[in-house]
PDB file of N, CA and C in Angstrom:
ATOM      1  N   UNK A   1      -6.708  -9.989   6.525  1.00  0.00           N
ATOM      2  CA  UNK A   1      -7.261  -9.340   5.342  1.00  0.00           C
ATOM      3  C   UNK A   1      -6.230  -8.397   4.729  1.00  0.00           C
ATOM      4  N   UNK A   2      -6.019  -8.244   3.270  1.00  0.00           N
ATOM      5  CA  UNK A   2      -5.558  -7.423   2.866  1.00  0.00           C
ATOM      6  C   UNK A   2      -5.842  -5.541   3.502  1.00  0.00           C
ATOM      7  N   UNK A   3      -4.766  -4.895   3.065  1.00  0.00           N
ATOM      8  CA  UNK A   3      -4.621  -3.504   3.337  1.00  0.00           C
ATOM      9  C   UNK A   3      -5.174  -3.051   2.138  1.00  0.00           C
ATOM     10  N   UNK A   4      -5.219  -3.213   1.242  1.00  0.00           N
ATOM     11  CA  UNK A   4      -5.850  -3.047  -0.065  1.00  0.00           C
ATOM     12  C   UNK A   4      -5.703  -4.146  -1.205  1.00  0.00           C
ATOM     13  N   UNK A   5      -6.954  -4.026  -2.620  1.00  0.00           N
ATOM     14  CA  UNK A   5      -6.715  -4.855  -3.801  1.00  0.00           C
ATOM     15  C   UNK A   5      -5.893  -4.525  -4.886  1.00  0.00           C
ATOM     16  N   UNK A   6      -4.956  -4.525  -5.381  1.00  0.00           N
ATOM     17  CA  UNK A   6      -4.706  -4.315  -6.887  1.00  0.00           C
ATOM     18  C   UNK A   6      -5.565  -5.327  -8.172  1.00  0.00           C
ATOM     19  N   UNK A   7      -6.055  -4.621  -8.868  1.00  0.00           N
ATOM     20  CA  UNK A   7      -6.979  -5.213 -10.000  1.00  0.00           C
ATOM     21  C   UNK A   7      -6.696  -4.575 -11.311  1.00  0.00           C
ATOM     22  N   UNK A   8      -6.081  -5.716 -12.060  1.00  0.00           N
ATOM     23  CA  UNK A   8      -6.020  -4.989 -13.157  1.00  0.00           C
ATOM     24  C   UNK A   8      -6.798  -4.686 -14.664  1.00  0.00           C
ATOM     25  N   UNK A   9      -8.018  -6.023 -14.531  1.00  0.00           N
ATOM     26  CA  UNK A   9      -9.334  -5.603 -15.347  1.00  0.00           C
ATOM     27  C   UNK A   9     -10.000  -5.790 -14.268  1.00  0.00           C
ATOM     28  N   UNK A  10     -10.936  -4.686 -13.342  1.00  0.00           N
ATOM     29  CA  UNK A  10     -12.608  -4.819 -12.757  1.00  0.00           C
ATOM     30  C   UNK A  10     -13.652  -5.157 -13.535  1.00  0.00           C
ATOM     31  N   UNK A  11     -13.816  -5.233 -14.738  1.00  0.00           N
ATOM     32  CA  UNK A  11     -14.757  -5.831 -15.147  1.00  0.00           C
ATOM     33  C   UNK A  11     -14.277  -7.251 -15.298  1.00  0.00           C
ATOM     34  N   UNK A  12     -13.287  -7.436 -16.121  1.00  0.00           N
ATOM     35  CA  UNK A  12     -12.966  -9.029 -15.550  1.00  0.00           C
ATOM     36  C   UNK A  12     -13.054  -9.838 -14.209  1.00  0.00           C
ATOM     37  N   UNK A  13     -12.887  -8.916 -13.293  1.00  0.00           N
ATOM     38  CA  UNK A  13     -12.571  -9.351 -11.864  1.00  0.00           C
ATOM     39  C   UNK A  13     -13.879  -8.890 -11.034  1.00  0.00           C
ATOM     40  N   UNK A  14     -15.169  -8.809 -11.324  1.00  0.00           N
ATOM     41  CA  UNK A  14     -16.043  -8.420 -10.929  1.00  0.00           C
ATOM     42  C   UNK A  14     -16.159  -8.830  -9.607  1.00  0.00           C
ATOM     43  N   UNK A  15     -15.818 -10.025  -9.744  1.00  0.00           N
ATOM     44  CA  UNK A  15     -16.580 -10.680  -8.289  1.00  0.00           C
ATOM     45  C   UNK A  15     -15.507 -10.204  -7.247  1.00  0.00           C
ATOM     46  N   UNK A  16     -14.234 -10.044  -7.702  1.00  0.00           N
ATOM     47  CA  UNK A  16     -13.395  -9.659  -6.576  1.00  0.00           C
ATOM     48  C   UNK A  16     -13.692  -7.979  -6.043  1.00  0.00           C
ATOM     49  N   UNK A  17     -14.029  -7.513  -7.189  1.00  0.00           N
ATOM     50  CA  UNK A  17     -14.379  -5.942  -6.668  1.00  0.00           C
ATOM     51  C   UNK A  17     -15.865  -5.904  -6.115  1.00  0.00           C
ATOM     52  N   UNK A  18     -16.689  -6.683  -6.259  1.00  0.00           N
ATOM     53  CA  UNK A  18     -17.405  -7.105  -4.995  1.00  0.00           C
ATOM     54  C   UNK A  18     -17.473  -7.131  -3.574  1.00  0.00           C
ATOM     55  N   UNK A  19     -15.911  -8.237  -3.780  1.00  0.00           N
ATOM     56  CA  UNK A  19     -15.939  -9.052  -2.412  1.00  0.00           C
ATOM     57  C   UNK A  19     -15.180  -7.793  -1.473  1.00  0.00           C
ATOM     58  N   UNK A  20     -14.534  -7.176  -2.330  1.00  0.00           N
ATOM     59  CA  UNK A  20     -13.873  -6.330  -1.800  1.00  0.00           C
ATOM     60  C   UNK A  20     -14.417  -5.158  -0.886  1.00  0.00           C
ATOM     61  N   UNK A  21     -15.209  -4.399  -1.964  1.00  0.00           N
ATOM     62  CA  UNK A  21     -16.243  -3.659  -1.084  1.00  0.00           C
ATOM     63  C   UNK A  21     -17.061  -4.122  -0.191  1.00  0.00           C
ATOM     64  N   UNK A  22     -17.645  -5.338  -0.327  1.00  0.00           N
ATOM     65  CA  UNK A  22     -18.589  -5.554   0.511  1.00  0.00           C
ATOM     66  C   UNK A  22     -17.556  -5.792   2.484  1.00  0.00           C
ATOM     67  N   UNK A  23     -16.168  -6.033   2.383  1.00  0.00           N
ATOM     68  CA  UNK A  23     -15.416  -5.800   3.512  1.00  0.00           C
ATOM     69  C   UNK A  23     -15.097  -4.709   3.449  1.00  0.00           C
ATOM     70  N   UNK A  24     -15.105  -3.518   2.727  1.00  0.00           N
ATOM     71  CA  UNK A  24     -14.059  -2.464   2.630  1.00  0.00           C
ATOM     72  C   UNK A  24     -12.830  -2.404   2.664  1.00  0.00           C
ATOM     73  N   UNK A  25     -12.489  -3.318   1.683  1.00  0.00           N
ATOM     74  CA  UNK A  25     -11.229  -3.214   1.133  1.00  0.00           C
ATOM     75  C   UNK A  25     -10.917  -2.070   0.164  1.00  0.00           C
ATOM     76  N   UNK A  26     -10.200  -1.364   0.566  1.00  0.00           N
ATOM     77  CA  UNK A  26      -9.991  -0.424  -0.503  1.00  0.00           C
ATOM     78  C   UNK A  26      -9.659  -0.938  -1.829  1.00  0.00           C
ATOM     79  N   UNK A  27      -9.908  -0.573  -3.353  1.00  0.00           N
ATOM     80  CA  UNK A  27      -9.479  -1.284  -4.395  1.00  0.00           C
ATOM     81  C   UNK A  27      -8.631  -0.003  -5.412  1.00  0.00           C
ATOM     82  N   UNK A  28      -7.804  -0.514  -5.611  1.00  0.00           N
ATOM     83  CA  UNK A  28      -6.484   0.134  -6.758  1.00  0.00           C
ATOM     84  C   UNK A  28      -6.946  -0.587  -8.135  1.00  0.00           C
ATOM     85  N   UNK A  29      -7.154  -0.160  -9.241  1.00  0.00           N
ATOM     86  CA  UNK A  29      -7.464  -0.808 -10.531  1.00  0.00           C
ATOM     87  C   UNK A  29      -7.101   0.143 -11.763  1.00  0.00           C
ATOM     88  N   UNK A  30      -6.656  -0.863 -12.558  1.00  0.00           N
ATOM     89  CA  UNK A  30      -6.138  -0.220 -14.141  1.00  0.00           C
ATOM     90  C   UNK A  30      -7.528  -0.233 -14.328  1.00  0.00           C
ATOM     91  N   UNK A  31      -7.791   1.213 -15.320  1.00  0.00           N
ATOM     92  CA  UNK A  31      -9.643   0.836 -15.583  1.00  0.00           C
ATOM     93  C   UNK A  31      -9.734   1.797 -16.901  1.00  0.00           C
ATOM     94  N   UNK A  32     -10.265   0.882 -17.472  1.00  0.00           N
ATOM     95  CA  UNK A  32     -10.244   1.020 -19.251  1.00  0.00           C
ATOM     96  C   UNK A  32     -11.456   1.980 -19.499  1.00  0.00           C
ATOM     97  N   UNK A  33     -11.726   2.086 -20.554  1.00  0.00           N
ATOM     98  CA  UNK A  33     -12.933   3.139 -21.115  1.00  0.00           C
ATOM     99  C   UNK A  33     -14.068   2.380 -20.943  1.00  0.00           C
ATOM    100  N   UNK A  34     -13.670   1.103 -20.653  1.00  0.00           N
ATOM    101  CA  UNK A  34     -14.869  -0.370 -20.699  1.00  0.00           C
ATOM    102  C   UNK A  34     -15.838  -0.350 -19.427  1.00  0.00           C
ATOM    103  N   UNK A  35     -14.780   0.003 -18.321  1.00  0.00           N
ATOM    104  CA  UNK A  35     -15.142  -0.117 -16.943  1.00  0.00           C
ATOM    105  C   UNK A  35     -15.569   1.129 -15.935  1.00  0.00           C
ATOM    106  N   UNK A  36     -16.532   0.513 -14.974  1.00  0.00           N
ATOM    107  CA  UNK A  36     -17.095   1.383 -14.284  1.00  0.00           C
ATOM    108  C   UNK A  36     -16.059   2.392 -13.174  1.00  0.00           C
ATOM    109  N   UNK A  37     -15.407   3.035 -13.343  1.00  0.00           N
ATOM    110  CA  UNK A  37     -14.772   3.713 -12.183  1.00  0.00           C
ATOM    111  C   UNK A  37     -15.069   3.989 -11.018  1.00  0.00           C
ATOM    112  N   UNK A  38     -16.955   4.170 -11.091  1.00  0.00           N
ATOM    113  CA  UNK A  38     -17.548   4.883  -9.504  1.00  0.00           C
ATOM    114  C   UNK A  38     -17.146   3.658  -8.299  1.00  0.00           C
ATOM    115  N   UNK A  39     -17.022   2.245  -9.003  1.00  0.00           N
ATOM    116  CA  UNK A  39     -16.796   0.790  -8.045  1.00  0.00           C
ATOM    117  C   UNK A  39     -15.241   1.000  -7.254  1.00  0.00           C
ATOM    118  N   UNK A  40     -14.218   1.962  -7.938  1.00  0.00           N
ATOM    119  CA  UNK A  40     -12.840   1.683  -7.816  1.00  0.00           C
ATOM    120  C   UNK A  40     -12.492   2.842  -7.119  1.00  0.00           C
ATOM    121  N   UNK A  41     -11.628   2.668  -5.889  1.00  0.00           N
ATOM    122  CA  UNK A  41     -11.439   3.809  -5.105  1.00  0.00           C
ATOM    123  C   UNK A  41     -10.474   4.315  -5.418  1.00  0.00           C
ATOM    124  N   UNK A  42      -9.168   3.719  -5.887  1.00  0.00           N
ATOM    125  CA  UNK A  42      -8.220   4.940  -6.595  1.00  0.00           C
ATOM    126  C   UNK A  42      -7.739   4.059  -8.448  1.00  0.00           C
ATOM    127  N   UNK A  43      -8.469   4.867  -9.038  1.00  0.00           N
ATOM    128  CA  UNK A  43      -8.315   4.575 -10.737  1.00  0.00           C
ATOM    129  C   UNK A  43      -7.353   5.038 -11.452  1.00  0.00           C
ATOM    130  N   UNK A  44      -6.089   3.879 -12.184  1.00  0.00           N
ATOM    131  CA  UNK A  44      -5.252   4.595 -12.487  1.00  0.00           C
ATOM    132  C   UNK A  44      -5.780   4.183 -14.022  1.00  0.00           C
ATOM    133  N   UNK A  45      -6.408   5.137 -14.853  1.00  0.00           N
ATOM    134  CA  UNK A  45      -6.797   5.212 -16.040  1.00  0.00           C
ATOM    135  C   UNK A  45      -5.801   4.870 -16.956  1.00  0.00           C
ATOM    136  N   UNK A  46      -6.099   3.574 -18.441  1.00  0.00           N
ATOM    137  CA  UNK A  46      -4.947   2.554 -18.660  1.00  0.00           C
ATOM    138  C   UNK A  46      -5.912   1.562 -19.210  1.00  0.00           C
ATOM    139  N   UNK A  47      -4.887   1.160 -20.519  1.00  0.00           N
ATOM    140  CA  UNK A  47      -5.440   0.192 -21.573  1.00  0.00           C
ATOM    141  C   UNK A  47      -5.286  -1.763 -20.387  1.00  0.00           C
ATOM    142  N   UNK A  48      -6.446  -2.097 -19.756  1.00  0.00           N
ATOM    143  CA  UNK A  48      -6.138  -3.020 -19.473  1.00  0.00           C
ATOM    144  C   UNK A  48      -5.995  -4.330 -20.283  1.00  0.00           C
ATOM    145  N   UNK A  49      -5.786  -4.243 -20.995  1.00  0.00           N
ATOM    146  CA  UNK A  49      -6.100  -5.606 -22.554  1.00  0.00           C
ATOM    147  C   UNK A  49      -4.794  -5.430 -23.018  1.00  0.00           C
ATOM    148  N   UNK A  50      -3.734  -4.189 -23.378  1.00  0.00           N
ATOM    149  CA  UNK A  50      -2.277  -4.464 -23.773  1.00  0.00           C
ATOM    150  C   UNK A  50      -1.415  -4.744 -22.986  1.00  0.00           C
ATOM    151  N   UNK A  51      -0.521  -5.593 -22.726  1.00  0.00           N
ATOM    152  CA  UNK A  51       0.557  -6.487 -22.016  1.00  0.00           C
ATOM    153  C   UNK A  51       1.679  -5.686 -21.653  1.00  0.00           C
ATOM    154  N   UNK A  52       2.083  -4.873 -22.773  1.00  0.00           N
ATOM    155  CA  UNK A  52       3.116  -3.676 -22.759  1.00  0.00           C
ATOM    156  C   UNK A  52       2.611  -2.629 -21.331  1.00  0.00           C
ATOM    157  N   UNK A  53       1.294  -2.102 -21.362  1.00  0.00           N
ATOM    158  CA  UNK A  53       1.119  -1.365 -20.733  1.00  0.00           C
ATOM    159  C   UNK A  53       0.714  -1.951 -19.519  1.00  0.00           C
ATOM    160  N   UNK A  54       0.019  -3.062 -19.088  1.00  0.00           N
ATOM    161  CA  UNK A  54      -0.027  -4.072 -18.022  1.00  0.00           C
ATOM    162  C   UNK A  54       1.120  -3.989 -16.876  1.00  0.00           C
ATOM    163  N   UNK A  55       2.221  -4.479 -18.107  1.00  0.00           N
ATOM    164  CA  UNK A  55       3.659  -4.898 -17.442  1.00  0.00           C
ATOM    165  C   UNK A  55       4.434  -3.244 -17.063  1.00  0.00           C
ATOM    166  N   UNK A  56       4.014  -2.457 -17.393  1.00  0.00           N
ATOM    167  CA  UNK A  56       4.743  -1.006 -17.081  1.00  0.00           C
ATOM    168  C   UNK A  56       3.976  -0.823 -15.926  1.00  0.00           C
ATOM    169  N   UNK A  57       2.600  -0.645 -15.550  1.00  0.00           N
ATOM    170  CA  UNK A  57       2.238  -0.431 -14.515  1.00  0.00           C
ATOM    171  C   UNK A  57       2.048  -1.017 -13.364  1.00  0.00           C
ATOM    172  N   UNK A  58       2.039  -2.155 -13.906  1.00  0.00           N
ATOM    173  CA  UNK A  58       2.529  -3.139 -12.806  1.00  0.00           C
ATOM    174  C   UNK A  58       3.387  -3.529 -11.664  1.00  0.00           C
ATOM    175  N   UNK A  59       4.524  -3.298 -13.071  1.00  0.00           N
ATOM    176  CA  UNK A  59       6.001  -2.783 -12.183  1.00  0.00           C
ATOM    177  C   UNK A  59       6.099  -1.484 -11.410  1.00  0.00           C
ATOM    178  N   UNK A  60       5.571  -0.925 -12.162  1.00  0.00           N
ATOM    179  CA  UNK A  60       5.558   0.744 -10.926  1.00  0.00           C
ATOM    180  C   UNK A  60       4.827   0.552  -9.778  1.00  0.00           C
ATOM    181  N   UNK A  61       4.129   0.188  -9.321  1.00  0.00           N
ATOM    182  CA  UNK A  61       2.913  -0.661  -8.798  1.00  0.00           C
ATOM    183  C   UNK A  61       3.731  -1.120  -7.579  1.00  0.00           C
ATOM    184  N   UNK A  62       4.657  -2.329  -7.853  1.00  0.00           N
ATOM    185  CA  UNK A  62       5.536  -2.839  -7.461  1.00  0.00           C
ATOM    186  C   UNK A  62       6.622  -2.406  -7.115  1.00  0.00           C
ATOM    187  N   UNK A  63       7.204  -1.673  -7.540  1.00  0.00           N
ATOM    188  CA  UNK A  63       8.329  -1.016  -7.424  1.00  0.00           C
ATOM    189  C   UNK A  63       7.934   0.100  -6.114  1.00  0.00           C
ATOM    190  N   UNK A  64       6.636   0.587  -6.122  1.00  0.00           N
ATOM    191  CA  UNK A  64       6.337   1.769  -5.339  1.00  0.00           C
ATOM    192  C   UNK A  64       6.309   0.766  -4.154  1.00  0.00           C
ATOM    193  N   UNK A  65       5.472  -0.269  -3.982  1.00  0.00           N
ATOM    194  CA  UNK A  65       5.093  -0.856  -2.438  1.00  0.00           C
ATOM    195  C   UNK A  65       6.817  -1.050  -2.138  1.00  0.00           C
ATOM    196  N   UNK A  66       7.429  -1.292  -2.775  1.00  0.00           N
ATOM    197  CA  UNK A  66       9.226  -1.912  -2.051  1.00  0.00           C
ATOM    198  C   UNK A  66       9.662  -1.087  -1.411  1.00  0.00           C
ATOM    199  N   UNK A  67       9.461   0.195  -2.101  1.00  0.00           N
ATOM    200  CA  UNK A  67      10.072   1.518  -1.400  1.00  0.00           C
ATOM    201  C   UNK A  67       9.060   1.645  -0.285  1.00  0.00           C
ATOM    202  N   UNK A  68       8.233   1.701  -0.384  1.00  0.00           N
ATOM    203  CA  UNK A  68       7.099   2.005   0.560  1.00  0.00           C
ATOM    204  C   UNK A  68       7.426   1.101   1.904  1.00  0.00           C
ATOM    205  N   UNK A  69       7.755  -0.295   1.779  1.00  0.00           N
ATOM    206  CA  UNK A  69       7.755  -0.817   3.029  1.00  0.00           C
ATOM    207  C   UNK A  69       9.410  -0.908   3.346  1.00  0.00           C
ATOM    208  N   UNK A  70      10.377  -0.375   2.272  1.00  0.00           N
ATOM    209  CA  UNK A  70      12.015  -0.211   2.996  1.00  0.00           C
ATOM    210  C   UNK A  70      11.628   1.288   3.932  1.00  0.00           C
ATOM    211  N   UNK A  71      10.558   1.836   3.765  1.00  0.00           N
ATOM    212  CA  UNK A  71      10.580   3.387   4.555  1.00  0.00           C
ATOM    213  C   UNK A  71      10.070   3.167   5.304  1.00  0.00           C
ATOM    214  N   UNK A  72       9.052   1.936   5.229  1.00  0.00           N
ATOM    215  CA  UNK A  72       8.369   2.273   6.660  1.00  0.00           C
ATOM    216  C   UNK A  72       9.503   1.434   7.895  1.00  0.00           C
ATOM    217  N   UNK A  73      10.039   0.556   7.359  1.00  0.00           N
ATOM    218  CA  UNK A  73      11.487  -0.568   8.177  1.00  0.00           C
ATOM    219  C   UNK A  73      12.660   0.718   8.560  1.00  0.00           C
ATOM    220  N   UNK A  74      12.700   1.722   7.900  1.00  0.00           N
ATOM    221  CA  UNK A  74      13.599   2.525   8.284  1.00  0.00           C
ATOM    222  C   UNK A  74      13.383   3.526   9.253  1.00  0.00           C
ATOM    223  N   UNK A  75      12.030   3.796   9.210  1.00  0.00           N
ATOM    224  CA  UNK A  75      10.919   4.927  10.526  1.00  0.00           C
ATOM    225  C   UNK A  75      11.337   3.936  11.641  1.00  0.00           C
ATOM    226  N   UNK A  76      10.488   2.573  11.516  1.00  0.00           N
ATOM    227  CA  UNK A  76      10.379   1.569  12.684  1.00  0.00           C
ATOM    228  C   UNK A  76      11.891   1.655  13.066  1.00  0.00           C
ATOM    229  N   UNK A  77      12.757   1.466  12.888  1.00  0.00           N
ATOM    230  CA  UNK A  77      14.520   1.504  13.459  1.00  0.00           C
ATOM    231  C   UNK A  77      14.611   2.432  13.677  1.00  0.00           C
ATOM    232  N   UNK A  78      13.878   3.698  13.524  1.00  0.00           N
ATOM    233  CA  UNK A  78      14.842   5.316  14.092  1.00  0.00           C
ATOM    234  C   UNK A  78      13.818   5.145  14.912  1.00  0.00           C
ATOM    235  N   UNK A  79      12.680   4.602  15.105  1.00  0.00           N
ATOM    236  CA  UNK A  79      11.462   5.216  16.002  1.00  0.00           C
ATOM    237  C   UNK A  79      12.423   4.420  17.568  1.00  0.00           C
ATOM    238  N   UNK A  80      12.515   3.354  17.050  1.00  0.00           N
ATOM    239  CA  UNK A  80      12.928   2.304  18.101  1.00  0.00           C
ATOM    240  C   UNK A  80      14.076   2.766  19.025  1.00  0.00           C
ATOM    241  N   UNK A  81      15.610   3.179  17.793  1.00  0.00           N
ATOM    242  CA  UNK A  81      16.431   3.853  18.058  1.00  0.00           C
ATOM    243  C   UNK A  81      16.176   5.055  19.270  1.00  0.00           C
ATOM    244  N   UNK A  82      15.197   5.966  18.950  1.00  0.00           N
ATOM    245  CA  UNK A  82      15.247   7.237  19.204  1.00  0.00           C
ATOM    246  C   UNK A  82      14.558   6.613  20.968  1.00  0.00           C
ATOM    247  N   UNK A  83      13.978   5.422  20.814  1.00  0.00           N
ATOM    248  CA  UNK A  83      12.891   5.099  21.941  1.00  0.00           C
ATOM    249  C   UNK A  83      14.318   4.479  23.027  1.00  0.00           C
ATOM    250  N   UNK A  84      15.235   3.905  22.330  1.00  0.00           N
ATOM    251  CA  UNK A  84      16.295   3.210  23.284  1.00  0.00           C
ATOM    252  C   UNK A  84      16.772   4.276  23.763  1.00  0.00           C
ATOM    253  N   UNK A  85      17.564   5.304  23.001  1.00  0.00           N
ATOM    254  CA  UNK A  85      18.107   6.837  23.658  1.00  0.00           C
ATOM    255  C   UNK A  85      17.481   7.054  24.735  1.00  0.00           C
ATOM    256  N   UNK A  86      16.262   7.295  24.449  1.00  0.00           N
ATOM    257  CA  UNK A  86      15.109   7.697  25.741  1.00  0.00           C
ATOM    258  C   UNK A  86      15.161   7.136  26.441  1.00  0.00           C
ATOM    259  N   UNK A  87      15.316   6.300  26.922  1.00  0.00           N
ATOM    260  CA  UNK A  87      15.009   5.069  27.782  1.00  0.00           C
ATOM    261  C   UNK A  87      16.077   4.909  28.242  1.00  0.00           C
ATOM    262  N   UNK A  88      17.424   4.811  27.606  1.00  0.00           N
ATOM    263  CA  UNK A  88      18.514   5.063  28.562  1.00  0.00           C
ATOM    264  C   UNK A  88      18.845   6.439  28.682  1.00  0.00           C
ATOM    265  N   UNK A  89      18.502   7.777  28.359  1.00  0.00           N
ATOM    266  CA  UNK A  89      18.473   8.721  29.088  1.00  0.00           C
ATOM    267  C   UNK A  89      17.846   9.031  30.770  1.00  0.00           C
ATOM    268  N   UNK A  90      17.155   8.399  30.496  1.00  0.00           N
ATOM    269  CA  UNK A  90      16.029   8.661  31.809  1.00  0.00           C
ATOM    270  C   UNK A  90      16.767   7.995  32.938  1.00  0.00           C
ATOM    271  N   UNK A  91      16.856   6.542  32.371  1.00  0.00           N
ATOM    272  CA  UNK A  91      17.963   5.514  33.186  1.00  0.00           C
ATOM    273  C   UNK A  91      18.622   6.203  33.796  1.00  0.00           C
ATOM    274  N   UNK A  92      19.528   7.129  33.003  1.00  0.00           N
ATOM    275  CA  UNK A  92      21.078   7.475  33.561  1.00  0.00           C
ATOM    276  C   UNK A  92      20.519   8.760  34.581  1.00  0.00           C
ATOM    277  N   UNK A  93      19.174   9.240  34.139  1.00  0.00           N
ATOM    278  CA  UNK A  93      18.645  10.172  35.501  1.00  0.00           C
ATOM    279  C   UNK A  93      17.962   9.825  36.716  1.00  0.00           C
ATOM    280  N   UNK A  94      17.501   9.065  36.425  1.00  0.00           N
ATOM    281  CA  UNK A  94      17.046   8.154  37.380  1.00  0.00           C
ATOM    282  C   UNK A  94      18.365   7.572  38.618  1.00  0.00           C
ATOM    283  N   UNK A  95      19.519   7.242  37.820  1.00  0.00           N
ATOM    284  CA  UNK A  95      20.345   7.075  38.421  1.00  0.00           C
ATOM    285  C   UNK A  95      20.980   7.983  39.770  1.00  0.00           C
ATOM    286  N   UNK A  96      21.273   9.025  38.520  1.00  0.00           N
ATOM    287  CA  UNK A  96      21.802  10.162  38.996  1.00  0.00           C
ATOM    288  C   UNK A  96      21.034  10.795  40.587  1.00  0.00           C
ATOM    289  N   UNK A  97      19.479  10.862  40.515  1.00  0.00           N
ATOM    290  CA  UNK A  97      18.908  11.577  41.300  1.00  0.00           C
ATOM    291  C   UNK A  97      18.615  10.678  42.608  1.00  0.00           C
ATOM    292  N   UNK A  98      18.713   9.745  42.617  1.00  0.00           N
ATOM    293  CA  UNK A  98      18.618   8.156  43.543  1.00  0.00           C
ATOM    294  C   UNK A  98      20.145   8.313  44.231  1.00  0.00           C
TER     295      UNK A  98
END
């Protein structure tokens, strides 16, 4: 299952902001003056019908998850890193006291 939805008309996409809640999927949605907000758990308020503004938020949208998962690939390698140190620290005491 998804970690969350991006939706960019909920009233167009009704049935998906449905399906969504009814698993608890969290839902992300562009949401116009048209649409219900109380359905959408984080509303980024936004003309969903112009293309210009579609394609700008979209990309930010996008642009944010890339960074988002090069940071989390860069935690996971220092976490790992920091876990090998450890692990051959102990080693080399382990050694030592044997």
């Amino acid at each position: 299952l998804p970690v969350a939805l991006f939706i960019v008309d909920p009233k167009k996409e009704r049935i998906a902001v449905a399906e969504a809640r009814k698993i608890s999927i969290p839902i992300v949605a562009i949401v116009d003056t048209n649409c219900d907000p109380d359905e959408i758990d984080y509303v980024i308020p936004g003309n969903d019908d112009a293309i210009r503004a579609i394609k700008l938020i979209t990309s930010k949208i996008a642009d944010a998850i890339m960074e988002g998962k090069e940071t989390l690939s860069k935690v996971a390698a220092e976490e790992a890193e920091k876990t090998a140190v450890e692990e051959k620290i102990q080693q080399e005491e382990a050694g030592v006291t044997e």
